[in-house]
N, C-alpha and C. Protein backbone atom coordinates (compact mmCIF):
# COMPACT_ATOMS: atom_id res chain seq x y z
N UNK A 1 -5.02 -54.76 -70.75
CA UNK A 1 -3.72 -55.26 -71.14
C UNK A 1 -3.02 -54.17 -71.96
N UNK A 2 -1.80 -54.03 -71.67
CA UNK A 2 -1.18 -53.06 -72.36
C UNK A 2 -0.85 -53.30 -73.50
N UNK A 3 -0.37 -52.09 -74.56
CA UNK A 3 -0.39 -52.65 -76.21
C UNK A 3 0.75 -53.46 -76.36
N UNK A 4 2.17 -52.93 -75.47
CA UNK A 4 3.23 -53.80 -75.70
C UNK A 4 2.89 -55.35 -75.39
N UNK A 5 2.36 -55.47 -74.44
CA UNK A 5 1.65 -57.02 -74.17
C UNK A 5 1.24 -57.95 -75.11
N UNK A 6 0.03 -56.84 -75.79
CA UNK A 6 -0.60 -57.89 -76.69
C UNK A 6 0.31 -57.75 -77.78
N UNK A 7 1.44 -57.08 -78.42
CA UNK A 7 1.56 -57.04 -78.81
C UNK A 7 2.84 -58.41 -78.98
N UNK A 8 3.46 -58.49 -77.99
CA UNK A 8 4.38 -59.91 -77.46
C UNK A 8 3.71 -61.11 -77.74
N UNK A 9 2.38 -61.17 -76.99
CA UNK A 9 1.19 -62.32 -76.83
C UNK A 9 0.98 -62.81 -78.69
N UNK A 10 0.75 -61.85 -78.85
CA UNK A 10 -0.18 -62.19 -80.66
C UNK A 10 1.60 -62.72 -81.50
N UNK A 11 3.16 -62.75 -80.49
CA UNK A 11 4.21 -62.94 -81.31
C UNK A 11 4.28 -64.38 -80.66
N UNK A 12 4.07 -64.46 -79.61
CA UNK A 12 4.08 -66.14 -78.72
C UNK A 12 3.07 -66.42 -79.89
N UNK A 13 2.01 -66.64 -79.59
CA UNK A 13 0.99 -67.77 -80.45
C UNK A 13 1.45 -67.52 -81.84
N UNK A 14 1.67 -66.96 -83.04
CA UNK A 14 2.39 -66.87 -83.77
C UNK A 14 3.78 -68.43 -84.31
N UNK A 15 4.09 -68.44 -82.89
CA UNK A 15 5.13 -69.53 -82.39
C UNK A 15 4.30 -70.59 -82.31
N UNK A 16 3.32 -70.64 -81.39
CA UNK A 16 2.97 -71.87 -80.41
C UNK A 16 1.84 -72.45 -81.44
N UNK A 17 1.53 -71.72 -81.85
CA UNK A 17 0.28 -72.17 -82.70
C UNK A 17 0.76 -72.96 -83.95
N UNK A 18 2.02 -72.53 -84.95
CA UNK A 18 2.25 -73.19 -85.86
C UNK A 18 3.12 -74.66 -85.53
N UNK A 19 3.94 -74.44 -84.38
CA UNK A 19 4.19 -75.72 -84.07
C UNK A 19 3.28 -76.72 -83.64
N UNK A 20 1.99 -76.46 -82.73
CA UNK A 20 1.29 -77.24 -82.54
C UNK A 20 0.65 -77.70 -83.72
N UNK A 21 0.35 -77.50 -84.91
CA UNK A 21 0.10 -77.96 -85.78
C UNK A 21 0.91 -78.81 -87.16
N UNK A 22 2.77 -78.52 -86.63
CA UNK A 22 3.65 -79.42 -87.29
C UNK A 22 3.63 -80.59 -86.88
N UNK A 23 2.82 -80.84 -85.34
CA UNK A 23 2.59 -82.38 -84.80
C UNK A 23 1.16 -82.66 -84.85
N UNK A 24 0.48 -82.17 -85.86
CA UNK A 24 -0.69 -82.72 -85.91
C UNK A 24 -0.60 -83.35 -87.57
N UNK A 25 -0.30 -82.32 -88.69
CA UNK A 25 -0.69 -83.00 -90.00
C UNK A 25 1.24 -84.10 -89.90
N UNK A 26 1.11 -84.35 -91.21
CA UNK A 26 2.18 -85.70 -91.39
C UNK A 26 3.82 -84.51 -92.21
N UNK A 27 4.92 -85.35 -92.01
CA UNK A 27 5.99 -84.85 -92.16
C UNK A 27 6.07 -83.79 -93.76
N UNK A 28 5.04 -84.77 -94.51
CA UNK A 28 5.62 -84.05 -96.11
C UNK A 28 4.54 -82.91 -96.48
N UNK A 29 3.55 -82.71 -95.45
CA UNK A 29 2.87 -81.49 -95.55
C UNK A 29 3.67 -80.56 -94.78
N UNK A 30 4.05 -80.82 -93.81
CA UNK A 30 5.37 -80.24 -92.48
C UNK A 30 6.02 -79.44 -93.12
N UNK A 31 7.17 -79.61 -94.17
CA UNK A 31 7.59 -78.30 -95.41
C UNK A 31 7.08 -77.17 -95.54
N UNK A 32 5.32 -77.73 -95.98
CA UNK A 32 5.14 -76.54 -96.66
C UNK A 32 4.41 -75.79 -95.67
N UNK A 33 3.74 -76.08 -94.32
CA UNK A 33 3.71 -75.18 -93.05
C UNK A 33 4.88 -74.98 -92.63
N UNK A 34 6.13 -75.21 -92.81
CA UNK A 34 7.09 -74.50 -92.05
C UNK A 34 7.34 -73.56 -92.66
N UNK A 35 7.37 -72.95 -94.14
CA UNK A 35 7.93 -72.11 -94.82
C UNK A 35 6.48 -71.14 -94.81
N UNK A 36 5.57 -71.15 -95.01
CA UNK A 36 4.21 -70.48 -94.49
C UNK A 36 4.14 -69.83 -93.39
N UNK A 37 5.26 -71.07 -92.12
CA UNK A 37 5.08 -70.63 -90.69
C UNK A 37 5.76 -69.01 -91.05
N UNK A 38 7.48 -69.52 -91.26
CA UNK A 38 8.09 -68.76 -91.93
C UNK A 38 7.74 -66.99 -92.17
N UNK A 39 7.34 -67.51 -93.33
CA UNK A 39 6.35 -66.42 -94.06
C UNK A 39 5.56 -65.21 -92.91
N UNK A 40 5.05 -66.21 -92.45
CA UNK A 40 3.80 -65.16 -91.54
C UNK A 40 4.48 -64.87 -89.83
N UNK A 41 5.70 -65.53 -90.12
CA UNK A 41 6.12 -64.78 -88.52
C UNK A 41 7.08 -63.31 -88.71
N UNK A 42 7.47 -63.63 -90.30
CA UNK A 42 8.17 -62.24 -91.08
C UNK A 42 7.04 -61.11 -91.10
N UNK A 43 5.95 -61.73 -91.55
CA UNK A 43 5.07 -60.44 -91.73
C UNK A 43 4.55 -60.61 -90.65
N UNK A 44 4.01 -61.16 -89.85
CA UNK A 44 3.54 -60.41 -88.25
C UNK A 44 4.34 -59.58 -87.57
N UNK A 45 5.64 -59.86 -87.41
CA UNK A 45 6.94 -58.96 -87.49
C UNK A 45 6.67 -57.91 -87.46
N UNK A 46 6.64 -57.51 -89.03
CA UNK A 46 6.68 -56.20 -89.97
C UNK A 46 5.42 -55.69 -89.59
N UNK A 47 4.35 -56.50 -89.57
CA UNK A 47 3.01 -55.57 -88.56
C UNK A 47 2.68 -55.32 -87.53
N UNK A 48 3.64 -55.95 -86.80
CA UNK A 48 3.48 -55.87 -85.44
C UNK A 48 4.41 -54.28 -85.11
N UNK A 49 5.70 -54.01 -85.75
CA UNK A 49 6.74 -53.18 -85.44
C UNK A 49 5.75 -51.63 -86.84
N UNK A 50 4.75 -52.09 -87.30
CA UNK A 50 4.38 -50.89 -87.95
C UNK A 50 3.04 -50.65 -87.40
N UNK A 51 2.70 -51.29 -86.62
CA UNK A 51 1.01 -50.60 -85.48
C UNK A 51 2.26 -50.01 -84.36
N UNK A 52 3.07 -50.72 -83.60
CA UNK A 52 3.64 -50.47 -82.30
C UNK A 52 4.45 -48.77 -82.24
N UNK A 53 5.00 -49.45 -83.41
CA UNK A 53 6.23 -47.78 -83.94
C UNK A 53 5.01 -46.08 -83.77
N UNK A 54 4.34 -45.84 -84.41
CA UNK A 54 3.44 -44.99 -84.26
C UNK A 54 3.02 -44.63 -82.94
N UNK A 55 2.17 -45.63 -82.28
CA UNK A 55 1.85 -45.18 -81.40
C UNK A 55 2.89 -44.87 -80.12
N UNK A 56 3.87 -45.93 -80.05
CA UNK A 56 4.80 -45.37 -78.90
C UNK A 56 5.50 -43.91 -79.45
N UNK A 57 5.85 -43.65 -80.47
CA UNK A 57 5.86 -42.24 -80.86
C UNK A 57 5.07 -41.06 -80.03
N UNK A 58 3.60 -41.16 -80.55
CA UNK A 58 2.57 -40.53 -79.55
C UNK A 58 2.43 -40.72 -78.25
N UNK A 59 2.49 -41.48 -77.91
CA UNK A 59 2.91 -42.14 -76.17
C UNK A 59 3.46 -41.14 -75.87
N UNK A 60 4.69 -40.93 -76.54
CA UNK A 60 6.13 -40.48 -75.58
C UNK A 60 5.86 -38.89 -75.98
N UNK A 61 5.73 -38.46 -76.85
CA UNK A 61 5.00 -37.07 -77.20
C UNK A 61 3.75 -36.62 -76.27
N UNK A 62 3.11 -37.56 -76.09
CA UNK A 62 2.15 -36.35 -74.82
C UNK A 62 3.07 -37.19 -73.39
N UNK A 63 3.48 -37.96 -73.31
CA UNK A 63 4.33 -37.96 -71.88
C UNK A 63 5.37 -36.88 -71.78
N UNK A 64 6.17 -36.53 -72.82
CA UNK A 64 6.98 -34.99 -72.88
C UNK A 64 5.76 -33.99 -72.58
N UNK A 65 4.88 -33.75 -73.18
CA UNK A 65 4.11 -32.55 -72.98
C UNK A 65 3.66 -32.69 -71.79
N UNK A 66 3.44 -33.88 -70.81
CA UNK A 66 2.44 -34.02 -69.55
C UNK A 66 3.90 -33.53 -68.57
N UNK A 67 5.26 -33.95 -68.77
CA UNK A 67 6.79 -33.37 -68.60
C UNK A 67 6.58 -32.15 -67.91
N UNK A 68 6.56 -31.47 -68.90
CA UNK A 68 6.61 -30.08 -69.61
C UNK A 68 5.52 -29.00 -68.59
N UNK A 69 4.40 -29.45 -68.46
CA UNK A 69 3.32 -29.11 -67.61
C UNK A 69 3.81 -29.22 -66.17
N UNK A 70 4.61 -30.42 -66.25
CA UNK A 70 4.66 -30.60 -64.67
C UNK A 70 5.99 -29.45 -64.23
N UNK A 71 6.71 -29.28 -65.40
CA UNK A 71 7.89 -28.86 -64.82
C UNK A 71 7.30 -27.03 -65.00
N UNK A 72 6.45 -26.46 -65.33
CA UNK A 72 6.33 -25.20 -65.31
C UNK A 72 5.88 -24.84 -66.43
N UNK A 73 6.83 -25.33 -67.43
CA UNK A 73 6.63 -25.35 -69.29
C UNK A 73 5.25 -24.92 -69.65
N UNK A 74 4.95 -23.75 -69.52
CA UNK A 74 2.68 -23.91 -70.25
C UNK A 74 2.69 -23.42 -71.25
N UNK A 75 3.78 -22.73 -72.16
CA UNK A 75 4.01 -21.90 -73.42
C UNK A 75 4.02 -22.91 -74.64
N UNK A 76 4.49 -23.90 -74.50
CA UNK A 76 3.75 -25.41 -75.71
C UNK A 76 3.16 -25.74 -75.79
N UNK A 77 2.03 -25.57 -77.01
CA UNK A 77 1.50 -26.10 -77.18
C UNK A 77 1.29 -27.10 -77.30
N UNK A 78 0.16 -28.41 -77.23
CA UNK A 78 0.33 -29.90 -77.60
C UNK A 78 0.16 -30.41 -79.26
N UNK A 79 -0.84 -29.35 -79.71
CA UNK A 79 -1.38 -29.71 -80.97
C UNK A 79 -2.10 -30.50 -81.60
N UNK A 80 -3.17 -31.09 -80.49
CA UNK A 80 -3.82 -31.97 -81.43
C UNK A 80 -4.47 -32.31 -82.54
N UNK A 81 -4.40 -34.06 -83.38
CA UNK A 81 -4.57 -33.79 -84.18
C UNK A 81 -5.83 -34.98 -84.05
N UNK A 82 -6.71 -34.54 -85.02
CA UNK A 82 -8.27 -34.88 -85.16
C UNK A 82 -7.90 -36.70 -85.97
N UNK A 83 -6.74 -36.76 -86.56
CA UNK A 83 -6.73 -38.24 -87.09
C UNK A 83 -5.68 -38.99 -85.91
N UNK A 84 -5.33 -38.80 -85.09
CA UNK A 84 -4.88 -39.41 -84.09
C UNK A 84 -5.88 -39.94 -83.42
N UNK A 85 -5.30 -41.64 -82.71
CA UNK A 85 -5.88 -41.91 -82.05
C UNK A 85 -6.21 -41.27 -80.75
N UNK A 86 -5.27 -40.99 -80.22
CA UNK A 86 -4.79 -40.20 -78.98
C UNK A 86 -5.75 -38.81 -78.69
N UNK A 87 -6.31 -38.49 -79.69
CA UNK A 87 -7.17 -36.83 -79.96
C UNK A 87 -7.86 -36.40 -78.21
N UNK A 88 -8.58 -37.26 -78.40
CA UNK A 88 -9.45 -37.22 -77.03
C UNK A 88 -8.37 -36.84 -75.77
N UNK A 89 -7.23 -36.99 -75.22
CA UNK A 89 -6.18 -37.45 -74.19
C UNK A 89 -5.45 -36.18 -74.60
N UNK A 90 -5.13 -36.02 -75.91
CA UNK A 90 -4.46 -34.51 -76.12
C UNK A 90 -5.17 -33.62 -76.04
N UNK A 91 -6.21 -33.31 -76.50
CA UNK A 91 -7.57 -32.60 -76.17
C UNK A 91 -7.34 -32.01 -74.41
N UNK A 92 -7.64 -33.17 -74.14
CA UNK A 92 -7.30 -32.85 -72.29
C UNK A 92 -6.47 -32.14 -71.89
N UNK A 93 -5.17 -33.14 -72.40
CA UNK A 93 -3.73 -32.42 -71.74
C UNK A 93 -3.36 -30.89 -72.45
N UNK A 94 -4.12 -30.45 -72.91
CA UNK A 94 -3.86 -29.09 -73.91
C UNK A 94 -5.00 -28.36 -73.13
N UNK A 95 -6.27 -28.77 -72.97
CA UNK A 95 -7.12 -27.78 -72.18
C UNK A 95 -6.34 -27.48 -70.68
N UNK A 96 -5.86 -28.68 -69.86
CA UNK A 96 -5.67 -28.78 -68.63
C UNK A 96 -4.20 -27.71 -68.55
N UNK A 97 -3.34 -27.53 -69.73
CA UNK A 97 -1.99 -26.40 -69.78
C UNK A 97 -2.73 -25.44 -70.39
N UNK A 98 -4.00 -25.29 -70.86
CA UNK A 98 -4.55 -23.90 -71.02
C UNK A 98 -4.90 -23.09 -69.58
N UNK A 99 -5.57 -23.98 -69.35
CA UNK A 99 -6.91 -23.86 -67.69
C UNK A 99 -5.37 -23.30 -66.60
N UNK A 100 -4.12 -23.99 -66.49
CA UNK A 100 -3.22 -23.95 -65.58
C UNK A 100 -2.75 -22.62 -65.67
N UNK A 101 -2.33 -22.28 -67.00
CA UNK A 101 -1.23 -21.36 -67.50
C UNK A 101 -2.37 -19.76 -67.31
N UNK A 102 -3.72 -19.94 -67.79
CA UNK A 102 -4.39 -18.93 -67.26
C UNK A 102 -4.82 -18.86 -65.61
N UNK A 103 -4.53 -19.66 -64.61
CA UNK A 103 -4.87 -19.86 -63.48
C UNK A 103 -3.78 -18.88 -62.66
N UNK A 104 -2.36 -19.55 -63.21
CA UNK A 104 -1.56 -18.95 -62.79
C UNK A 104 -0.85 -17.20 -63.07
N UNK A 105 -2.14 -16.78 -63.86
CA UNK A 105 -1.89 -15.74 -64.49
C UNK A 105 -2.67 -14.82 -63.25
N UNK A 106 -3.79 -15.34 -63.77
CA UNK A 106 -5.08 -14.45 -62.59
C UNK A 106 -3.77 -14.61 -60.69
N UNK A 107 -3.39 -15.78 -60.66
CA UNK A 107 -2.83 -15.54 -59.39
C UNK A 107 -1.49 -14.75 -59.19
N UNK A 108 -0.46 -14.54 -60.38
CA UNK A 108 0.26 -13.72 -60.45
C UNK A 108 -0.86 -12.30 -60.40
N UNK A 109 -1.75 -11.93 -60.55
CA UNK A 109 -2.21 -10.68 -60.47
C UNK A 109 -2.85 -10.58 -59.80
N UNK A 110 -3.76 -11.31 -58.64
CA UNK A 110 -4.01 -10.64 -57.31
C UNK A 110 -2.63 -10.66 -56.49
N UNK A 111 -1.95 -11.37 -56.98
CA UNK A 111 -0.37 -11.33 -55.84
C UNK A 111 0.04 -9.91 -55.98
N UNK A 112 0.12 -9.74 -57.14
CA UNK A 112 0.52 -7.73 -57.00
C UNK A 112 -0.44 -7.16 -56.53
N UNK A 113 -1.93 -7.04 -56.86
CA UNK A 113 -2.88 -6.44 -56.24
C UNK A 113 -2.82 -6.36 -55.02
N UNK A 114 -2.64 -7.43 -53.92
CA UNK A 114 -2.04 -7.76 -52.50
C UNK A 114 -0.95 -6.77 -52.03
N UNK A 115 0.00 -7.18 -52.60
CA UNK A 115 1.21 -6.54 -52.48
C UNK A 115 1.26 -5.00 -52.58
N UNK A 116 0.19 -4.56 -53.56
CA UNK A 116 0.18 -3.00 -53.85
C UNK A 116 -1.02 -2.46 -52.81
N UNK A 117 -1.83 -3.23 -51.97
CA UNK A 117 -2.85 -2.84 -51.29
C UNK A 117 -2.15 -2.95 -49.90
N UNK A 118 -1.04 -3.90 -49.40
CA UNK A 118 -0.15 -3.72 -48.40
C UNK A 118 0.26 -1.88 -48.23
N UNK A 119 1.19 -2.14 -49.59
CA UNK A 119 1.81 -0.51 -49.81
C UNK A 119 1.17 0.09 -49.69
N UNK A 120 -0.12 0.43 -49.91
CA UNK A 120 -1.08 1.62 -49.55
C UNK A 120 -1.67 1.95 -48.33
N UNK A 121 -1.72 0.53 -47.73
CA UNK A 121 -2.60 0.51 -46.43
C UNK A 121 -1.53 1.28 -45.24
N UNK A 122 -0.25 0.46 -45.69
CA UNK A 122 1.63 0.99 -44.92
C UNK A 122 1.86 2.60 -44.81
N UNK A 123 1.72 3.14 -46.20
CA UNK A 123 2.01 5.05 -46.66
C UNK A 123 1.10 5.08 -46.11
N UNK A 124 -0.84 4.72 -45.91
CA UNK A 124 -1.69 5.83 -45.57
C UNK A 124 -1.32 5.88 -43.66
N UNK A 125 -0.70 4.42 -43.23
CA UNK A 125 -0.59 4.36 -41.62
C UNK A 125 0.40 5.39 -41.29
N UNK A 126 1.43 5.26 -42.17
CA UNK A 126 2.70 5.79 -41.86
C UNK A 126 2.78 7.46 -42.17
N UNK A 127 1.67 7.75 -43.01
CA UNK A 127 1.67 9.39 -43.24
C UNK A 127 1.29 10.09 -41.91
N UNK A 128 0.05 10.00 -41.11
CA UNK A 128 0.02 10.31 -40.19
C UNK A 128 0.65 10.63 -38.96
N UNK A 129 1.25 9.41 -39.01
CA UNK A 129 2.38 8.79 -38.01
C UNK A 129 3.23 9.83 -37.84
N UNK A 130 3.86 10.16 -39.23
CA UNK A 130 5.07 10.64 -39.35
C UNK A 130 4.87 12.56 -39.02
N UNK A 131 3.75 12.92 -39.58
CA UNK A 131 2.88 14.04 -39.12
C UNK A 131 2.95 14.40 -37.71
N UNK A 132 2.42 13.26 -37.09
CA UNK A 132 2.55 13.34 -35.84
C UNK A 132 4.09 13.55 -34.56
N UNK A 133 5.05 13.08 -35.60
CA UNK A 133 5.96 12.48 -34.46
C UNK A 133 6.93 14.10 -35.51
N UNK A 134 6.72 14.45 -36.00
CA UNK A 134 6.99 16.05 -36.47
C UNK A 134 6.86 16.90 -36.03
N UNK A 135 5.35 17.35 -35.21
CA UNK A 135 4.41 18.31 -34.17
C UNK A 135 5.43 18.25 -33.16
N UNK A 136 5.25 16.73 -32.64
CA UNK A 136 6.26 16.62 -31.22
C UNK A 136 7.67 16.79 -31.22
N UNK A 137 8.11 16.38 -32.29
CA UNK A 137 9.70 16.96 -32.30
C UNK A 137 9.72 18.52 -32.25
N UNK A 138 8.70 18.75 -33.03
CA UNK A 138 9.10 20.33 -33.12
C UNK A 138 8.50 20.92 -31.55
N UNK A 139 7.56 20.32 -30.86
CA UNK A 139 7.35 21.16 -29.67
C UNK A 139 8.85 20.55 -28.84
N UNK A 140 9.35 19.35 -28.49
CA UNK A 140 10.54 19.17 -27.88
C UNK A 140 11.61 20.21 -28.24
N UNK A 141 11.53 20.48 -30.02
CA UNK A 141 12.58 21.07 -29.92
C UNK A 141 12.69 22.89 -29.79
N UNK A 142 11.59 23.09 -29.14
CA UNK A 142 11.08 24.37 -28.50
C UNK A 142 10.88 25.58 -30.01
N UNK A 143 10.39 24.86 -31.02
CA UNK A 143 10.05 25.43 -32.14
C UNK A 143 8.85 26.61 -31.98
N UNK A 144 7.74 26.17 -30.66
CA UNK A 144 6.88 26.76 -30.19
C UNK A 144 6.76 27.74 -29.73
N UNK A 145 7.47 28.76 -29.90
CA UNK A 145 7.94 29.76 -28.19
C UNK A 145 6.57 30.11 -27.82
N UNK A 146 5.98 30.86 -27.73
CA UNK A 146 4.46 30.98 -27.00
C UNK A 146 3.70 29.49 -27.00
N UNK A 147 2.56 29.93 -26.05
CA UNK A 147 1.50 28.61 -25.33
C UNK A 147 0.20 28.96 -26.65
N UNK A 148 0.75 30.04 -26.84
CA UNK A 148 -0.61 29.91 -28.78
C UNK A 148 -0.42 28.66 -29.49
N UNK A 149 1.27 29.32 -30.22
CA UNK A 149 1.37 28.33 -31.02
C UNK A 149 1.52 26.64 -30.54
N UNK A 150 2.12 26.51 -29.11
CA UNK A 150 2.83 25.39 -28.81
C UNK A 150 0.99 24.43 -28.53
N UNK A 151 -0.24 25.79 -28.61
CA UNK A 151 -1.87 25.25 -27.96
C UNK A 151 -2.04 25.09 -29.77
N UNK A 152 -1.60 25.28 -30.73
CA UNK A 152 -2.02 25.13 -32.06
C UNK A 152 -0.87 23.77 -32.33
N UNK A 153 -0.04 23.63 -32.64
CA UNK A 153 0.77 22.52 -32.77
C UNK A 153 -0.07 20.74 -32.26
N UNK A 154 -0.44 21.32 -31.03
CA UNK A 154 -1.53 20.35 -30.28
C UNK A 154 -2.37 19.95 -30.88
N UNK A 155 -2.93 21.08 -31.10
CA UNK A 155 -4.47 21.04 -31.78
C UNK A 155 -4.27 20.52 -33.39
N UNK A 156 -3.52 20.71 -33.90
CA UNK A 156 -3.08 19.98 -35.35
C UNK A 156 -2.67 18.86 -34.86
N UNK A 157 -1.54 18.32 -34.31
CA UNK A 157 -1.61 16.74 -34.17
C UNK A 157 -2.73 15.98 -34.08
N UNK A 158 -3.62 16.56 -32.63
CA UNK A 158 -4.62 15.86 -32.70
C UNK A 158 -5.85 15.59 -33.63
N UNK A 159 -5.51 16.37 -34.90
CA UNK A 159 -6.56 16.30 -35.83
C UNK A 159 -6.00 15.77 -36.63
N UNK A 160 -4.68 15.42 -36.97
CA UNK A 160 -4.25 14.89 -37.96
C UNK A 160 -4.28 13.18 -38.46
N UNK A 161 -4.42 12.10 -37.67
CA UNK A 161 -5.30 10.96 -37.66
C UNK A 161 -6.09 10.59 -37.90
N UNK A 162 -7.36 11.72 -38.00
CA UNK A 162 -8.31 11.67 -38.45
C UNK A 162 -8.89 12.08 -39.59
């Protein structure tokens, strides 16, 4: 049962309970349970709105922080505190934006690692490549004049891949 519940429930019987007992004793005792009733539905009141006040406070404070987690937010801390009821639940929700916020760290950094092992794998394909398609421009563009050099030009491309 939820706290707002019982907390309604324990304000009904409060009600139901003192009237059922204005029809049990006789009218001229009736007075002095009504002003008693009185009495104790003021202060159940006042204790009921000073247990409830607190904790929906904390409620809504780790529901912002559980917020906060969901929306990206991992740089707030929660802060728990050891005289709260709640300790155990903040405990959690503070390890679980620790555990996240370092998760997403390690994965921001193989994502560059990735990304920078692309680039390397790309320059070492493309150095060759480009080596190559250099040799042949330059024999197209009759850079070669003798069958020496134009038989050496050859012979360097084809070693250059390897």
């Amino acid at each position: 049962m939820k706290i707002k519940r019982r907390f309604i429930l324990a304000l009904v019987l409060s009600f139901v309970i003192p009237t059922l007992v204005i029809y049990v004793f006789p009218p001229s005792v009736m007075h002095h349970i009504l002003l008693l009733t009185a009495i104790n539905l003021l202060l159940l009141s006042a204790l009921l709105s000073w247990l409830y006040t607190p904790i929906k406070r904390r409620i809504k404070t780790l529901s912002h922080a559980t917020h906060q987690i969901r929306r990206g937010e991992l740089d707030t801390s929660l802060e728990p505190k050891e005289t709260d009821d709640f300790y155990e639940l903040a405990l959690s929700i503070e390890a679980m934006r620790v555990s996240l916020k370092e998760s997403l760290k390690r994965q921001d950094i193989l994502e560059r690692e990735k990304k920078d092992l692309i680039a390397n794998i790309s320059h070492d394909l493309r150095t060759p490549i480009t080596s190559i398609r250099g040799y042949v421009q330059g024999l197209k563009d009759g850079v070669a004049r003798t069958k020496a050099i134009e038989q050496e030009y050859l012979d360097t491309s084809k070693r250059r891949p390897t």
